[in-house]
Structure formats: structure tokens, C-alpha cells
PDB file of N, CA and C in Angstrom:
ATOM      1  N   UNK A   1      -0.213  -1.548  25.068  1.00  0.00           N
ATOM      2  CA  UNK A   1       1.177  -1.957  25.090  1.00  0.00           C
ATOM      3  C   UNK A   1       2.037  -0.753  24.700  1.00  0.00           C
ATOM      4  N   UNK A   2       2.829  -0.359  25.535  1.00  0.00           N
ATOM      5  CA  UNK A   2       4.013   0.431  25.461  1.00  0.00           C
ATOM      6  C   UNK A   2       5.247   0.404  24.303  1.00  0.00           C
ATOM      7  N   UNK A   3       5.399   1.227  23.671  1.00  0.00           N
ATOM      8  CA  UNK A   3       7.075   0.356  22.612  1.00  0.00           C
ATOM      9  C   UNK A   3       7.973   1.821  22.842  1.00  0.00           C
ATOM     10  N   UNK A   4       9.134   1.418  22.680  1.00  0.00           N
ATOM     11  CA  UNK A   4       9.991   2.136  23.373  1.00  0.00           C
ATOM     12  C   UNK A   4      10.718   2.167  22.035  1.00  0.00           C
ATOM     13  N   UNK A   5      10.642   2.864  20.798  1.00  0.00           N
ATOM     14  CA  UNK A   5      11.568   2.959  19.535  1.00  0.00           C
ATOM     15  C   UNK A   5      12.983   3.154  19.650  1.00  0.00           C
ATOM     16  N   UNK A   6      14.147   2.516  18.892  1.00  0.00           N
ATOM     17  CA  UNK A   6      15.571   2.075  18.833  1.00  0.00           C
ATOM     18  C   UNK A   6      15.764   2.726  17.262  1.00  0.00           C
ATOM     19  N   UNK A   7      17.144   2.866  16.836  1.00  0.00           N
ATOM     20  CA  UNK A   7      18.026   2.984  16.078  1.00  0.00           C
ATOM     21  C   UNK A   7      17.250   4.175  14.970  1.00  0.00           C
ATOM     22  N   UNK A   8      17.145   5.469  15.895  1.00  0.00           N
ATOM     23  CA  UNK A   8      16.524   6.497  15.188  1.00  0.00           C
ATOM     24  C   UNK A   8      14.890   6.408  14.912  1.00  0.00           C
ATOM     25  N   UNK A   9      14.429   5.434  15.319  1.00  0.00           N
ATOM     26  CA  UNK A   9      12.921   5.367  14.997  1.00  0.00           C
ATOM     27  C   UNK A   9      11.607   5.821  15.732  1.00  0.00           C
ATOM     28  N   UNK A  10      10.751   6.344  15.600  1.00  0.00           N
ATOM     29  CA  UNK A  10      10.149   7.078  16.316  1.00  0.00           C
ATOM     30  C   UNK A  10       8.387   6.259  15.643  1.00  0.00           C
ATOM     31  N   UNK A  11       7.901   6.426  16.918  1.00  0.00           N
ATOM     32  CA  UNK A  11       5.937   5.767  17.031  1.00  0.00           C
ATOM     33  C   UNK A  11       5.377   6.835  16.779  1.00  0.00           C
ATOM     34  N   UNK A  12       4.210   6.851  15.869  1.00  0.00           N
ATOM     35  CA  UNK A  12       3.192   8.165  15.493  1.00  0.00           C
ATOM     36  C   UNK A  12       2.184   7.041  15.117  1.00  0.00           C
ATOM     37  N   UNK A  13       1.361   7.562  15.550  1.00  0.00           N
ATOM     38  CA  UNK A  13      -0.120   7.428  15.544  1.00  0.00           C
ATOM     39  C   UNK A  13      -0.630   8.100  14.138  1.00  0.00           C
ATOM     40  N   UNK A  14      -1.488   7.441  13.856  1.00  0.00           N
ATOM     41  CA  UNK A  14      -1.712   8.368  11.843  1.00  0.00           C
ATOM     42  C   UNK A  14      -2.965   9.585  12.218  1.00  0.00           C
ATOM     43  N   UNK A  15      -2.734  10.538  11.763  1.00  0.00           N
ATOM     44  CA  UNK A  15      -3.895  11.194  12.048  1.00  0.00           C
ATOM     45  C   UNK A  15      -5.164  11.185  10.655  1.00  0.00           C
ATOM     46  N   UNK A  16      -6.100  10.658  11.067  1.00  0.00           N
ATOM     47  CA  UNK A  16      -6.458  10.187   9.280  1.00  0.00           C
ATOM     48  C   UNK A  16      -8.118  11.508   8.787  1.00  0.00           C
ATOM     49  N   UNK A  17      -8.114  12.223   9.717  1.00  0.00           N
ATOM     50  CA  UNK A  17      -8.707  13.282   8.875  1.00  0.00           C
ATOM     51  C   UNK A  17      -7.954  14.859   9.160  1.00  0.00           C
ATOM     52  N   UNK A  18      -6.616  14.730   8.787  1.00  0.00           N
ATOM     53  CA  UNK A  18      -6.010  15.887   8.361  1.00  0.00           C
ATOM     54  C   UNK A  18      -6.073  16.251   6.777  1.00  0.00           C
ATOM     55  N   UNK A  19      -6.085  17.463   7.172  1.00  0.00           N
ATOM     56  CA  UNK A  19      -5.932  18.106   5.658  1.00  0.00           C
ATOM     57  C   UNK A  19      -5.336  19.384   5.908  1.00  0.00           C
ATOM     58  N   UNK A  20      -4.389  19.340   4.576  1.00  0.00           N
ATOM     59  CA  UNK A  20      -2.969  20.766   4.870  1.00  0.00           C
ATOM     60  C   UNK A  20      -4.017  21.849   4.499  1.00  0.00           C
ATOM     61  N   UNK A  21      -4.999  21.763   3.437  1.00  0.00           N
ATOM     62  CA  UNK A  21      -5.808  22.849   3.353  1.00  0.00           C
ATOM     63  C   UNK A  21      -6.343  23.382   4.725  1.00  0.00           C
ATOM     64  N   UNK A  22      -6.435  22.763   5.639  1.00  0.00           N
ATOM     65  CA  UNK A  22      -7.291  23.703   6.776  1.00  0.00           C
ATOM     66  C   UNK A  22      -6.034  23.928   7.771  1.00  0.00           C
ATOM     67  N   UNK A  23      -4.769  24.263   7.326  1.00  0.00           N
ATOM     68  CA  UNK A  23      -3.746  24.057   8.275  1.00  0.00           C
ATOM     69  C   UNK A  23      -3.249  25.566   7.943  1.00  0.00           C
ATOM     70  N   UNK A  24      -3.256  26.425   8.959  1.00  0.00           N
ATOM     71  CA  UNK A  24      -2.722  27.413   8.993  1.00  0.00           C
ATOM     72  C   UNK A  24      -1.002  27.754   8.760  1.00  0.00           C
ATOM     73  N   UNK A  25      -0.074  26.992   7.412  1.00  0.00           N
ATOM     74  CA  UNK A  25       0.909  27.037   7.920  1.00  0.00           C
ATOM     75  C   UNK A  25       1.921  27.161   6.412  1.00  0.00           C
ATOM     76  N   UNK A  26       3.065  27.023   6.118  1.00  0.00           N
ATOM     77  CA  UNK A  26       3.501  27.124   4.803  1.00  0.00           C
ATOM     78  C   UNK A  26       3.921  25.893   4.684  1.00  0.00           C
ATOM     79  N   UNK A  27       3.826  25.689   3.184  1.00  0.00           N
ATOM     80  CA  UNK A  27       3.758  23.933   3.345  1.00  0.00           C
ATOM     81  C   UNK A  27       4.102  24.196   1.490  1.00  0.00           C
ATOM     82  N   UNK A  28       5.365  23.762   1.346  1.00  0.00           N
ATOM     83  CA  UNK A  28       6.264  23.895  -0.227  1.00  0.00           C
ATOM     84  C   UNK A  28       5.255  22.896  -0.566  1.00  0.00           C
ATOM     85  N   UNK A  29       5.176  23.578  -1.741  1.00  0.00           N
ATOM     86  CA  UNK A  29       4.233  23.404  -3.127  1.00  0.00           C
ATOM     87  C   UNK A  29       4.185  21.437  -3.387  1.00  0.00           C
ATOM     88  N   UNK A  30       5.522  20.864  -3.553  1.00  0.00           N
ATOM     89  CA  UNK A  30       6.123  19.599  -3.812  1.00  0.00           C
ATOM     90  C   UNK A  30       5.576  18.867  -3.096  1.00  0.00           C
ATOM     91  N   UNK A  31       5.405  18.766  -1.350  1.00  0.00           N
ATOM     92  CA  UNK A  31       4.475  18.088  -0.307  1.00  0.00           C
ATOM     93  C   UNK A  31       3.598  18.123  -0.680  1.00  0.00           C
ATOM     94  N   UNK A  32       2.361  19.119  -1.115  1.00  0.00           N
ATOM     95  CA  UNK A  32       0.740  18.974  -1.419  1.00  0.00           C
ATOM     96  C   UNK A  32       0.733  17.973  -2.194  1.00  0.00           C
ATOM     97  N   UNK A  33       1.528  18.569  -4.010  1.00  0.00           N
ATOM     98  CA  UNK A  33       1.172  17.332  -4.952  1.00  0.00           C
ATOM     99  C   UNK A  33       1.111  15.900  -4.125  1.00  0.00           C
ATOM    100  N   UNK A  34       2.340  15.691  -3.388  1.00  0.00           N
ATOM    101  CA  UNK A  34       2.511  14.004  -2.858  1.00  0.00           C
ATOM    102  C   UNK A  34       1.676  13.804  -1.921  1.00  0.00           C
ATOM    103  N   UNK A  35       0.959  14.586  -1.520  1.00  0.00           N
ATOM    104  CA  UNK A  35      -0.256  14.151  -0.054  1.00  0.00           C
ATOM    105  C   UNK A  35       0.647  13.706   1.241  1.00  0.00           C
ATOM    106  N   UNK A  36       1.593  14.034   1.479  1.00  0.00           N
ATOM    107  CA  UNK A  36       1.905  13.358   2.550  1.00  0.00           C
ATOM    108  C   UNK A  36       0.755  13.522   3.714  1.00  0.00           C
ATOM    109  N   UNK A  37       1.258  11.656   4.232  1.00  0.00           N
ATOM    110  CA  UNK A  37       0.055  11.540   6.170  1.00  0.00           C
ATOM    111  C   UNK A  37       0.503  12.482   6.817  1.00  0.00           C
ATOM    112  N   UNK A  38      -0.116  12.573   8.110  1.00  0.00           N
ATOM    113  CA  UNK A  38       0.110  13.484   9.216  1.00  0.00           C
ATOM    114  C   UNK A  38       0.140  12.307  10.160  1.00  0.00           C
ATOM    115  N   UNK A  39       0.485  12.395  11.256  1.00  0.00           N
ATOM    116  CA  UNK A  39       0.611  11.943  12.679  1.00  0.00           C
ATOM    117  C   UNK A  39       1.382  12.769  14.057  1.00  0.00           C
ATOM    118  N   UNK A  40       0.800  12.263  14.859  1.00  0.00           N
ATOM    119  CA  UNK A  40       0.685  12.420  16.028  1.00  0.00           C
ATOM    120  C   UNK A  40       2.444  11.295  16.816  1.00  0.00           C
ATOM    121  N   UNK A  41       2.806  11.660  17.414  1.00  0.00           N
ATOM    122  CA  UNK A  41       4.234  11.373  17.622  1.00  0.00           C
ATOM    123  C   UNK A  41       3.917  10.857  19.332  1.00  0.00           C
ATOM    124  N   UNK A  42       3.976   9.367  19.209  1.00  0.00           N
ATOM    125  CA  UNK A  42       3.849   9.188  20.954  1.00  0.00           C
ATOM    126  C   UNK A  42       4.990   8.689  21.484  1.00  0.00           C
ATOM    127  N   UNK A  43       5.768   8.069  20.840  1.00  0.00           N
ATOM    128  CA  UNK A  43       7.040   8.258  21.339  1.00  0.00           C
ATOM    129  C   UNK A  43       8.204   8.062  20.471  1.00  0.00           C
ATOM    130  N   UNK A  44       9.525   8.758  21.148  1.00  0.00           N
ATOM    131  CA  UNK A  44      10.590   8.644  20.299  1.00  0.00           C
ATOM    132  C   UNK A  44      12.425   8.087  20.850  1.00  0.00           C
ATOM    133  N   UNK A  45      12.934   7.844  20.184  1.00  0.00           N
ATOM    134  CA  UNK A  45      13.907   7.244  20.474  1.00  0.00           C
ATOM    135  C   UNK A  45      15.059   7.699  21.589  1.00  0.00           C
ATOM    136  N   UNK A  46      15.874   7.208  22.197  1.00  0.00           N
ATOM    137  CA  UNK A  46      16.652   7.894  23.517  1.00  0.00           C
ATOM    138  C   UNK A  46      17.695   8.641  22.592  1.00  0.00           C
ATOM    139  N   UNK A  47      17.319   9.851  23.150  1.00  0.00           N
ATOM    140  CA  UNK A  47      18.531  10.825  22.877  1.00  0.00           C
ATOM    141  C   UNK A  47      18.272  11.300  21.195  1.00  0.00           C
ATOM    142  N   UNK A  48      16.635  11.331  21.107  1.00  0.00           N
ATOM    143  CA  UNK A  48      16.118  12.171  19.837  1.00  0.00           C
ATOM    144  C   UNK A  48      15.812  13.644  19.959  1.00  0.00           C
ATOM    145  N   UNK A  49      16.335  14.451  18.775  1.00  0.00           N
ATOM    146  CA  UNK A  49      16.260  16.169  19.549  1.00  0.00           C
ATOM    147  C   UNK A  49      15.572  16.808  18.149  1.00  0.00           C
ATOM    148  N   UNK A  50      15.120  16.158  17.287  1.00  0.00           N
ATOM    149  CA  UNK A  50      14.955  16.364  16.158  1.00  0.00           C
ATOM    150  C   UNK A  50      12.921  16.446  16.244  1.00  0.00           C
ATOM    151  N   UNK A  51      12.339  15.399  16.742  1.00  0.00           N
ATOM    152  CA  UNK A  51      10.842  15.525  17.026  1.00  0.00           C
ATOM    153  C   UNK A  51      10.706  15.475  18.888  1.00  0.00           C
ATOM    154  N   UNK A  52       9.646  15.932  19.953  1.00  0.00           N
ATOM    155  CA  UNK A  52       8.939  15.411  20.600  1.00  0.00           C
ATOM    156  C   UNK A  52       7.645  14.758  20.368  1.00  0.00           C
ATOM    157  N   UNK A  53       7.968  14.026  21.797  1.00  0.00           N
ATOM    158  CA  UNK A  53       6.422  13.125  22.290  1.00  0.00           C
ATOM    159  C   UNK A  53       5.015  14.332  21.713  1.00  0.00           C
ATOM    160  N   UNK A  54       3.756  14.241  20.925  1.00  0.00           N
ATOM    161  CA  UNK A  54       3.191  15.294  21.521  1.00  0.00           C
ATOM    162  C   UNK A  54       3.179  15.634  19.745  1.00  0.00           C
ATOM    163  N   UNK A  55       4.352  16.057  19.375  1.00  0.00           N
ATOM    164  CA  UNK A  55       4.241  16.874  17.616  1.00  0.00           C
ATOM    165  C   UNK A  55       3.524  15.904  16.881  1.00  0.00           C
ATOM    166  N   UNK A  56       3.288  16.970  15.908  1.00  0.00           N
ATOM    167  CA  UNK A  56       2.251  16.179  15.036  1.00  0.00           C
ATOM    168  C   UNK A  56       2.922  16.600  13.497  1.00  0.00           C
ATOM    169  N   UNK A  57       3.440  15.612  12.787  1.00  0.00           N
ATOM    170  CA  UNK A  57       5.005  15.425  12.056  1.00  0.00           C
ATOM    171  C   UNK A  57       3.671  14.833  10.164  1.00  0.00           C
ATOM    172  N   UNK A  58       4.460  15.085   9.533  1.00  0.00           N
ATOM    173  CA  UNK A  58       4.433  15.077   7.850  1.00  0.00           C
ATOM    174  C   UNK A  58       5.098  14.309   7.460  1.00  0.00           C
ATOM    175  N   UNK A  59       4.846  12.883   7.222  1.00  0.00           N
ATOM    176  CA  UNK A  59       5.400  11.895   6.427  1.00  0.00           C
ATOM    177  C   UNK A  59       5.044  10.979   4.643  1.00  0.00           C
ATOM    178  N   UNK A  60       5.525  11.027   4.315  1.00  0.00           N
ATOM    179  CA  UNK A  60       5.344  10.328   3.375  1.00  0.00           C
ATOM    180  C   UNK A  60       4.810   8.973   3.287  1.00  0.00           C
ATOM    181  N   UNK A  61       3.536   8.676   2.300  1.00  0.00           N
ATOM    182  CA  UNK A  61       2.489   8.052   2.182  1.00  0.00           C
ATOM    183  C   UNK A  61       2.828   6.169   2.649  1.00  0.00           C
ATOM    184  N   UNK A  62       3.992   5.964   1.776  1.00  0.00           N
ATOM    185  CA  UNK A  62       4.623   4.779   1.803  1.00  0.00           C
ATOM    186  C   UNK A  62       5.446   4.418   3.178  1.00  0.00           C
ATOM    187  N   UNK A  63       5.842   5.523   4.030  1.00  0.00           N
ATOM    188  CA  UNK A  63       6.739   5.788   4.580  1.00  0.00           C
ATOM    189  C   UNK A  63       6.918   4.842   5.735  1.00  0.00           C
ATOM    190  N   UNK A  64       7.999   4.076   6.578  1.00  0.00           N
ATOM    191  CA  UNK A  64       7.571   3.666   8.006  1.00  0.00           C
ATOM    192  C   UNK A  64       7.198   1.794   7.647  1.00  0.00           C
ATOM    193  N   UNK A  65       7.199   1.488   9.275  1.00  0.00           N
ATOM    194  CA  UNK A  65       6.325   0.237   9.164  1.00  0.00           C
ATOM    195  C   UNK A  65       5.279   0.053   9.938  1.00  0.00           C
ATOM    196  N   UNK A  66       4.148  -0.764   9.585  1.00  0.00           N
ATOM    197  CA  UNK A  66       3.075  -0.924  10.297  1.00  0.00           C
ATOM    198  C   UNK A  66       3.265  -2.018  11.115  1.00  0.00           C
ATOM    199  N   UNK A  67       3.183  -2.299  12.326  1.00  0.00           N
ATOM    200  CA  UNK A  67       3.413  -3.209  13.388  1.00  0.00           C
ATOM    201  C   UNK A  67       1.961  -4.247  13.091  1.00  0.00           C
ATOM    202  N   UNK A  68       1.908  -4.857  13.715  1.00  0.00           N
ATOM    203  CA  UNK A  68       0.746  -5.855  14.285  1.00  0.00           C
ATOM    204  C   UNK A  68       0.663  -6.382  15.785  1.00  0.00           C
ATOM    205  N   UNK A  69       0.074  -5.777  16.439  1.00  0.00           N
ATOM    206  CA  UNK A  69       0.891  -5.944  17.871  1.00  0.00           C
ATOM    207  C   UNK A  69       0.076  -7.682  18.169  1.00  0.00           C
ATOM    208  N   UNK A  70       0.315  -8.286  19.317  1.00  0.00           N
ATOM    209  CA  UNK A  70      -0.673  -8.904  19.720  1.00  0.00           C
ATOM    210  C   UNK A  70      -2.096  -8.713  20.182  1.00  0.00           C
ATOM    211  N   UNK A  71      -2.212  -7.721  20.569  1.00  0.00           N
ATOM    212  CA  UNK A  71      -3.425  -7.475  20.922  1.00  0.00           C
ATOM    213  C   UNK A  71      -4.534  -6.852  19.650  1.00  0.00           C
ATOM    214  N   UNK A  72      -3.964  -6.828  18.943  1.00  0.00           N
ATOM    215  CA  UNK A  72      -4.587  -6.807  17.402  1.00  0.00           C
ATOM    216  C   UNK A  72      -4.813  -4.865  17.082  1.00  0.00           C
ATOM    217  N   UNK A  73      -3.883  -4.571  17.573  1.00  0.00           N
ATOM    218  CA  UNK A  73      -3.807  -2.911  17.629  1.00  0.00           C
ATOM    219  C   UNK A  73      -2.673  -2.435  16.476  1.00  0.00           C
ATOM    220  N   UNK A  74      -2.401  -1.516  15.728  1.00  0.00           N
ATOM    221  CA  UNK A  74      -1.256  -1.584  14.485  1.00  0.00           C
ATOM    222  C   UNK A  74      -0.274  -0.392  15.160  1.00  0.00           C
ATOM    223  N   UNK A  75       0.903  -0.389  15.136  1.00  0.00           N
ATOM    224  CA  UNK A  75       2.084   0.768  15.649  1.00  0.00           C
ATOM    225  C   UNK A  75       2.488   1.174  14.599  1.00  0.00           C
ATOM    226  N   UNK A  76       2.823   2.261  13.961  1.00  0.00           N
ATOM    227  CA  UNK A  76       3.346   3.057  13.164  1.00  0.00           C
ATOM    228  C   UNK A  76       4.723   3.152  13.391  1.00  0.00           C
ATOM    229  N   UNK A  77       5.957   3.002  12.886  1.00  0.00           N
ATOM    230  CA  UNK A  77       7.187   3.063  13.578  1.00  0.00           C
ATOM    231  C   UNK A  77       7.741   3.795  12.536  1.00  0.00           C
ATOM    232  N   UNK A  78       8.857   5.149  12.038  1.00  0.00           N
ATOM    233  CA  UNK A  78       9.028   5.484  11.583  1.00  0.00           C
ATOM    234  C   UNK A  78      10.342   5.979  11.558  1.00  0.00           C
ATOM    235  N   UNK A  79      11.176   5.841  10.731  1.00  0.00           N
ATOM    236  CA  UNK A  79      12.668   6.313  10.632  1.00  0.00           C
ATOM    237  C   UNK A  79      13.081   7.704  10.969  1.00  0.00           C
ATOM    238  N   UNK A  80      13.476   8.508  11.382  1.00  0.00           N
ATOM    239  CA  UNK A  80      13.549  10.054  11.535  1.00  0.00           C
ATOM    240  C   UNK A  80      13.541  10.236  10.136  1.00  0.00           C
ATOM    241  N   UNK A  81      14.604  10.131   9.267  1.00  0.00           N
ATOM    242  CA  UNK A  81      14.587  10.324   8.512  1.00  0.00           C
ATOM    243  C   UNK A  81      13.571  10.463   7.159  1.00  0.00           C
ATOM    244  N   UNK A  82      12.118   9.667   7.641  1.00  0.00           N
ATOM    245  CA  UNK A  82      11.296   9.777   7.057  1.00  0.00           C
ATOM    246  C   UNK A  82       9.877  10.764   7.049  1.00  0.00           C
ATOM    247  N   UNK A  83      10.506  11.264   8.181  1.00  0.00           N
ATOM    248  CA  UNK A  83       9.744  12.656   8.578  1.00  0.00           C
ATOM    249  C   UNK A  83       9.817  14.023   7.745  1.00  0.00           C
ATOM    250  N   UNK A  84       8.944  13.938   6.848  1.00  0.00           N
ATOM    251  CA  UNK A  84       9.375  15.506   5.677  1.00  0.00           C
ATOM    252  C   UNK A  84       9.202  16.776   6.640  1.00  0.00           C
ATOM    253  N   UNK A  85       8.417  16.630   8.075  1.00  0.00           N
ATOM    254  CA  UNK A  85       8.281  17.914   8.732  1.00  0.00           C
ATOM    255  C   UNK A  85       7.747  17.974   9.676  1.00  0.00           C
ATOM    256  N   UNK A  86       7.670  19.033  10.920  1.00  0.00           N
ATOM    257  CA  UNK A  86       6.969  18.990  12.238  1.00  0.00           C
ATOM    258  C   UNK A  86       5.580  20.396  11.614  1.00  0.00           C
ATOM    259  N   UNK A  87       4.203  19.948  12.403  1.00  0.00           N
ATOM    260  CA  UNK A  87       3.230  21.147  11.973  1.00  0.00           C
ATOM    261  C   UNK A  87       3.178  21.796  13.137  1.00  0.00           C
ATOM    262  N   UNK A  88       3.669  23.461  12.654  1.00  0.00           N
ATOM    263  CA  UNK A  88       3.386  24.063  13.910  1.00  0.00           C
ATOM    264  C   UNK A  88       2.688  25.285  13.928  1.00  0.00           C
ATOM    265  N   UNK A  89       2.113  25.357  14.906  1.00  0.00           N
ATOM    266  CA  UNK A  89       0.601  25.914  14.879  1.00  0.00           C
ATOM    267  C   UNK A  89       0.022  27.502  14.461  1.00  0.00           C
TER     268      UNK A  89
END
């Protein structure tokens, strides 16, 4: 099932064996302590210029809501604003 995110909100997929230690990249001291997730970004809202489809974005642990779709699959939906960062390579 397809979802098409509204009012700044953007779908990421969780990526659940990331770790910033094997991440080639600078990453402020304050993010490690908090562990923020990682995910994968499959889609985002009309007329978002802030993430693409494709990035793989740094959010906070609590962050977002978890869907329940019908088909018994979970969507990640996430506020822009709850995005601490894009990882780039």
C-alpha cells in the first residue's frame, strides 16, 4: 500500500541495524549520547525541499507515528520537523 504524506510529514522506513560508529560522517557529540534511529525516506510530502525520496535521515527515538496499516505492515510517518538530519555519504 502506497501513502502519500500531508501537512509537512514525510514516510521512512526504520533502518534497524545502523550504527553512527561505522558511519563515515560528523555527527555533534549531543546526537550520539541520545541514539537517535536512522531511516530510509520513501516518501515525502508535495512541495518538500528539505529531504528526498531515497535519503536516509536521523531522527529521534520517540519521534513520529507508527501506522498499522491493514494489511498488518507498520508506516513510519514523521513531521519534518522531527528530522535532526540527512546522512551523507
Amino acid at each position: 500500500m502506497k501513502i502519500k504524506p500531508l501537512n509537512k510529514r514525510i514516510h521512512v522506513e526504520p533502518i534497524t541495524d545502523f550504527d553512527l560508529k561505522k558511519q563515515s560522517i560528523l555527527i555533534v557529540a549531543e546526537l550520539i549520547e541520545k541514539k537517535p534511529d536512522a531511516g530510509k525516506v520513501v516518501a515525502v510530502y508535495p512541495g518538500c525541499d528539505q529531504v528526498n525520496v531515497g535519503d536516509v535521515v536521523l531522527y529521534g527515538h520517540y519521534a513520529g507515528s507508527t501506522i498499522l496499516m491493514p494489511d498488518l505492515s507498520e508506516v513510519l510517518l514523521l513531521n519534518i520537523e522531527d528530522v535532526l538530519g540527512v546522512v551523507e555519504a
